[in-house]
Protein backbone atom coordinates (compact mmCIF):
# COMPACT_ATOMS: atom_id res chain seq x y z
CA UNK A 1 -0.85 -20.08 87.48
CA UNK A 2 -2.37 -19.21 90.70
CA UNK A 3 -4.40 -16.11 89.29
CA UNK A 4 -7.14 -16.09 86.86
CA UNK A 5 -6.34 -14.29 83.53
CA UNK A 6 -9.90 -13.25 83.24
CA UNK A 7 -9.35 -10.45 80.69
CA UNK A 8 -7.51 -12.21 78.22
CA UNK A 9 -10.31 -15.03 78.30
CA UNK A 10 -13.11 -12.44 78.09
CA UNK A 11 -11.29 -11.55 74.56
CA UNK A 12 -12.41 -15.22 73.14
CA UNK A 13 -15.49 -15.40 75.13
CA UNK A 14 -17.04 -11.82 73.53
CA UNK A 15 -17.32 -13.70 70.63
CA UNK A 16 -18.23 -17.42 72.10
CA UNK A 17 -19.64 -16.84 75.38
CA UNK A 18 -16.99 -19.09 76.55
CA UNK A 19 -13.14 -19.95 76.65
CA UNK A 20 -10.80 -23.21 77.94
CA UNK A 21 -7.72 -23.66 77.81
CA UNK A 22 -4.49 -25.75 79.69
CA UNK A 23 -1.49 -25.10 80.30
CA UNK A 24 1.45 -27.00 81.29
CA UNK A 25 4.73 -25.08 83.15
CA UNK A 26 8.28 -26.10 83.37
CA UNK A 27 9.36 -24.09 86.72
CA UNK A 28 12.64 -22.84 86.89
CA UNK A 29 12.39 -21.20 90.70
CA UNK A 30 14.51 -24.37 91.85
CA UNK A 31 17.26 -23.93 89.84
CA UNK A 32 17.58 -19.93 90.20
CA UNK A 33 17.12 -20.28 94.28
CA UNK A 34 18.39 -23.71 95.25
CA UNK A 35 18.45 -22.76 98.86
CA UNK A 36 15.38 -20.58 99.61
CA UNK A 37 12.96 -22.66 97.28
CA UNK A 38 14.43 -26.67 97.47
CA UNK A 39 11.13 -27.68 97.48
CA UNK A 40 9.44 -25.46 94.48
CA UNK A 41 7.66 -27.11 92.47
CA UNK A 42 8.80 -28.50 89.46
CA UNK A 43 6.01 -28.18 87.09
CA UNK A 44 2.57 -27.12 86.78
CA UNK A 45 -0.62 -27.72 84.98
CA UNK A 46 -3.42 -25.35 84.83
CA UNK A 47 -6.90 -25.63 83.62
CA UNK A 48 -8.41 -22.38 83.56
CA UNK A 49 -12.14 -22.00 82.11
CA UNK A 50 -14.51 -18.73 81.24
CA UNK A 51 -17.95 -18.77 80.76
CA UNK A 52 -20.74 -15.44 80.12
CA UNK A 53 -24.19 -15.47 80.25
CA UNK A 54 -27.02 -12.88 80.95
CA UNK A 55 -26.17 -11.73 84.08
CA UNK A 56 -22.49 -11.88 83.79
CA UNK A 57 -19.84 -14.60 83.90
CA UNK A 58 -18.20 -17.52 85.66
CA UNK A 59 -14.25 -18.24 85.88
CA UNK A 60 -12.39 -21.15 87.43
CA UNK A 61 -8.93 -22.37 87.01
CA UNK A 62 -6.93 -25.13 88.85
CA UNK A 63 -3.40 -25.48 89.49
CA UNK A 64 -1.73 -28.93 90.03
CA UNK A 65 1.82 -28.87 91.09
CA UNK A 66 3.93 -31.57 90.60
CA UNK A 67 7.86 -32.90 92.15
CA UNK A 68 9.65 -35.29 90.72
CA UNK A 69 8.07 -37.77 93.17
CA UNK A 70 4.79 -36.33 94.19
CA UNK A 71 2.06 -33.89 93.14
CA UNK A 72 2.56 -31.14 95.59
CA UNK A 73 -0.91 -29.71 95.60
CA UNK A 74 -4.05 -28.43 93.48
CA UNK A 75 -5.04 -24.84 94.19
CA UNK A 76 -8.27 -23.22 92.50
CA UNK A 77 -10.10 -19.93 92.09
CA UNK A 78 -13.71 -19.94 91.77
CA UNK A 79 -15.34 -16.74 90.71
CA UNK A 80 -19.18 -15.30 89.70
CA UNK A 81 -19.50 -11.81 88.50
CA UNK A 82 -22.82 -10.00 88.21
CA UNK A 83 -22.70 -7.10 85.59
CA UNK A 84 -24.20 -3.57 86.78
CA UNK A 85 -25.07 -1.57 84.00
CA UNK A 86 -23.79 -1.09 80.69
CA UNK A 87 -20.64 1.03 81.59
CA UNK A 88 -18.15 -2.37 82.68
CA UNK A 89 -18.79 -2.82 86.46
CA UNK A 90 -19.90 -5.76 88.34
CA UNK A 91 -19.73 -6.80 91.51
CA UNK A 92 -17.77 -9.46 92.05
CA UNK A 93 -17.67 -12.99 94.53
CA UNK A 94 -14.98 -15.07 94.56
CA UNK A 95 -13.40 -18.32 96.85
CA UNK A 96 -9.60 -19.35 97.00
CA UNK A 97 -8.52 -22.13 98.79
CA UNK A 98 -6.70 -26.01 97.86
CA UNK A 99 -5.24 -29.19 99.21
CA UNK A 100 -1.65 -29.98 99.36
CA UNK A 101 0.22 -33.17 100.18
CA UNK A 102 0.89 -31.20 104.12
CA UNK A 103 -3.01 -30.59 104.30
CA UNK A 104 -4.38 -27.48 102.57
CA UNK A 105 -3.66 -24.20 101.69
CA UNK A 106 -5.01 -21.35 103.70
CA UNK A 107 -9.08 -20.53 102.36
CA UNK A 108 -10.30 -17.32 101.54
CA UNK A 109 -13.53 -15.68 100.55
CA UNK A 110 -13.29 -12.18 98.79
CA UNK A 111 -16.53 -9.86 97.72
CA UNK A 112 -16.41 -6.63 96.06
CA UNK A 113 -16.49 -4.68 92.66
CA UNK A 114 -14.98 -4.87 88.87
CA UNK A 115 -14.77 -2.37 86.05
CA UNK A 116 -13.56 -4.65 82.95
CA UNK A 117 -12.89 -3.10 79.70
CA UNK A 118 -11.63 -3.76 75.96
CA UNK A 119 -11.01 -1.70 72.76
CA UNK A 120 -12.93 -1.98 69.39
CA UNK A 121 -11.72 -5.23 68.72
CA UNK A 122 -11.33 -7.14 71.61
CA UNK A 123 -7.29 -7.34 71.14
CA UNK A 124 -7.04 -5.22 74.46
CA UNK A 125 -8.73 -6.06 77.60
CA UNK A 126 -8.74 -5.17 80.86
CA UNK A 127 -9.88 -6.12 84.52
CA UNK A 128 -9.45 -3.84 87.84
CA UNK A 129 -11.03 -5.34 91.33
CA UNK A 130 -10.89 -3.81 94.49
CA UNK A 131 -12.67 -6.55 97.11
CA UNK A 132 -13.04 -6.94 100.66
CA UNK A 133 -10.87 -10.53 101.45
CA UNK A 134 -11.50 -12.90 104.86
CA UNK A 135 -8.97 -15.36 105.72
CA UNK A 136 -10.44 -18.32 107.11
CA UNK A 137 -8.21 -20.62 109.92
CA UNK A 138 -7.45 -23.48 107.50
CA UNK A 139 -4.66 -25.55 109.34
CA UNK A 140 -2.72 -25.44 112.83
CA UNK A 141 -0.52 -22.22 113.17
CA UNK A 142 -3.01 -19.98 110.55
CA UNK A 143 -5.94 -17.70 112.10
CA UNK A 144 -9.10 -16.01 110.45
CA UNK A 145 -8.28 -12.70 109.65
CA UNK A 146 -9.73 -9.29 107.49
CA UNK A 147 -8.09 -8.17 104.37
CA UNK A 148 -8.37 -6.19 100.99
CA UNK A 149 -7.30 -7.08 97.52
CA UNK A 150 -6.46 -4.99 94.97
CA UNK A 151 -5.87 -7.05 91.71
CA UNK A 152 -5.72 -5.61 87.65
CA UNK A 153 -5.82 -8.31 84.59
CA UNK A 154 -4.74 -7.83 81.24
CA UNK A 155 -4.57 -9.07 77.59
CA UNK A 156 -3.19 -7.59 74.47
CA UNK A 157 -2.87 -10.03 70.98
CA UNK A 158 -0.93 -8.31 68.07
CA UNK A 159 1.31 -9.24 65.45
CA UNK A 160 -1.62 -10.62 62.98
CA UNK A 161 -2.64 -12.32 66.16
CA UNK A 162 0.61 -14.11 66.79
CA UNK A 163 1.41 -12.60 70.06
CA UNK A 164 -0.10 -11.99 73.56
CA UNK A 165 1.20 -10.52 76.56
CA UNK A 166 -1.29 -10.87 79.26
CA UNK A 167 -0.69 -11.27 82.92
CA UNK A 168 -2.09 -9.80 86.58
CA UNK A 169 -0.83 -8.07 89.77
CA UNK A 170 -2.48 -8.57 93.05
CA UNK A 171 -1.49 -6.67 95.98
CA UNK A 172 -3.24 -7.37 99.43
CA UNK A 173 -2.89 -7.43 103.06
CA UNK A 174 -1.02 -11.10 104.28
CA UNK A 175 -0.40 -11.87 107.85
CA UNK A 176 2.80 -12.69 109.49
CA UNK A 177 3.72 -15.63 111.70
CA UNK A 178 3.74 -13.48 114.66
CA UNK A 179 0.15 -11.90 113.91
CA UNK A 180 1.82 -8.52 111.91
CA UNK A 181 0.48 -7.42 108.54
CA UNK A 182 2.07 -7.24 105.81
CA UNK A 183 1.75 -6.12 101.87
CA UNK A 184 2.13 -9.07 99.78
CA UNK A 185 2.10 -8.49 95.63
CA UNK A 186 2.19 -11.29 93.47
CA UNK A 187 2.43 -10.40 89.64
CA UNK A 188 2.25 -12.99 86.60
CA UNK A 189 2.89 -11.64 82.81
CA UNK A 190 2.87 -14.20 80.41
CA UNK A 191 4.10 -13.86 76.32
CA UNK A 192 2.47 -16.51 74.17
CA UNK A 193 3.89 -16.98 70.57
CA UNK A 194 0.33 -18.68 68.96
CA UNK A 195 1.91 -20.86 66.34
CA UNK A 196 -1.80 -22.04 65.41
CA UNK A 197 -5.41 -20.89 66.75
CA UNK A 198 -5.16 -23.34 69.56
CA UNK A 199 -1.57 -23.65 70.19
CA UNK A 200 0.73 -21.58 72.15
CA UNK A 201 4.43 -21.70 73.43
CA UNK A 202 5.57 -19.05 75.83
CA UNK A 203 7.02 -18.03 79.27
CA UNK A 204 5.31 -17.09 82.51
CA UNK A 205 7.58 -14.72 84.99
CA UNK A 206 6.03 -14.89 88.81
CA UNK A 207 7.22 -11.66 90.24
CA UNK A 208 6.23 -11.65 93.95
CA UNK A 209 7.20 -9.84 97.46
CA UNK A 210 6.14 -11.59 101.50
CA UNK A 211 4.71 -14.51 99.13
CA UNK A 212 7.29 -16.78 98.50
CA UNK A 213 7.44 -18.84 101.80
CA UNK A 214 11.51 -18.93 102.78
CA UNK A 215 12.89 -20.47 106.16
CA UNK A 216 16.34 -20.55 104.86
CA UNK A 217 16.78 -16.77 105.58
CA UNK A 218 14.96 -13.28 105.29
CA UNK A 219 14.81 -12.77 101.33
CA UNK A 220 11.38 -12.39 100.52
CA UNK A 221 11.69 -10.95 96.53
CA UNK A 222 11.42 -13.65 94.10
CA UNK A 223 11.29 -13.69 90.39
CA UNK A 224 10.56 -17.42 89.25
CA UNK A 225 10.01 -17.66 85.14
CA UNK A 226 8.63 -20.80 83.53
CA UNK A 227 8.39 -22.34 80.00
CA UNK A 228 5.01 -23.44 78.98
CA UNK A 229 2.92 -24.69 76.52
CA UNK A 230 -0.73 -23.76 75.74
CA UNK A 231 -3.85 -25.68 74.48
CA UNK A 232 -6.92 -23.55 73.43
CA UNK A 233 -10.06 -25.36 73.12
């Protein structure tokens, strides 16, 4: 949710070019913080899809958040990476942005570099980007801005291929209401128990600092787990 996990999906697609899957989150945010996050989400779906070729790969996923009496928003990350050499770089182009049921959720553009690795098998991969990110004004009260992100992926199946713990960490420059920067870091590991090659039960735990957004009072570190189920195609 909200973060492509590239890595673990460039596990599958070594051997298929390409990877889907969907995933469906029960949220538990609301019921740890009733007061800072009333209006959290209660679940969310995510179709997240991987495809290589040639020149290097495509990823896209979409979250759709749903209350009990609306769906909240759909937020997506669209991505191209073009492989340089033989040693795991790329360079890397990527767009964030999404509609909510208030209007939309702030666009972005980012543009930069990747160095993704595995082991021997594929059970291990890995993903480190370091990309130049522009804010774009998106609604009333945002503004266009420069920033950085720093994000790394990872994926790791063991236990006879039972078990994965993959996730990601981003850390980048936000803006404030008042025009002051500010580091935000969002992190997302996730532990899937496969019960079957294309089904998965787990937990996802969204760790995050200045992302969370709280008018109730000044806390601004969040830990929000989920339970969630997982369909591999």
């Amino acid at each position: 949710m909200k973060k492509l996990l590239f890595s673990g999906l460039l596990a599958v697609a070594a051997l298929t070019a390409q990877a889907q899957n969907v995933q469906l989150h029960y949220d538990l945010g609301r019921n740890l913080y009733p007061d800072e996050e009333a209006g959290r989400q209660k679940v969310t779906m995510t179709l997240e899809q991987f495809k290589a070729d040639k020149w290097g790969s495509w990823f896209y996923f979409v979250d759709v958040d749903f209350s009990r009496k609306f769906v909240e928003g759909a937020y997506t990350e669209i991505s191209r990476e073009f492989n340089i050499g033989k040693k795991g770089f790329a360079a890397h182009v990527e767009y964030d942005g999404g509609l909510n049921r208030f209007g939309s959720f702030q666009q972005s553009a980012l543009l930069g570099g990747a160095w993704n690795g595995h082991n021997a098998d594929f059970s291990t991969t890995y993903s480190v980007q370091l990309m130049y990110k522009r804010f774009f004004k998106s609604y009333n009260y945002t503004n266009a801005y420069h920033s950085f992100q720093l994000t790394g992926v990872w994926s790791t199946t063991f236990a006879n291929k039972k078990c994965t713990f993959s996730g990601f960490v981003d850390l980048w420059r936000g803006e404030k209401a008042n025009g002051h920067g500010q580091l935000v870091i969002l992190a997302e590991p996730q532990f899937w128990y496969n019960a079957t090659e294309h089904f998965s039960v787990g937990t996802e735990w969204e760790i995050s600092d200045n992302f969370v957004y709280n008018t109730y009072n000044g806390k601004t570190f969040f830990v929000n787990p989920t339970l969630a189920v997982k369909w591999n195609f």
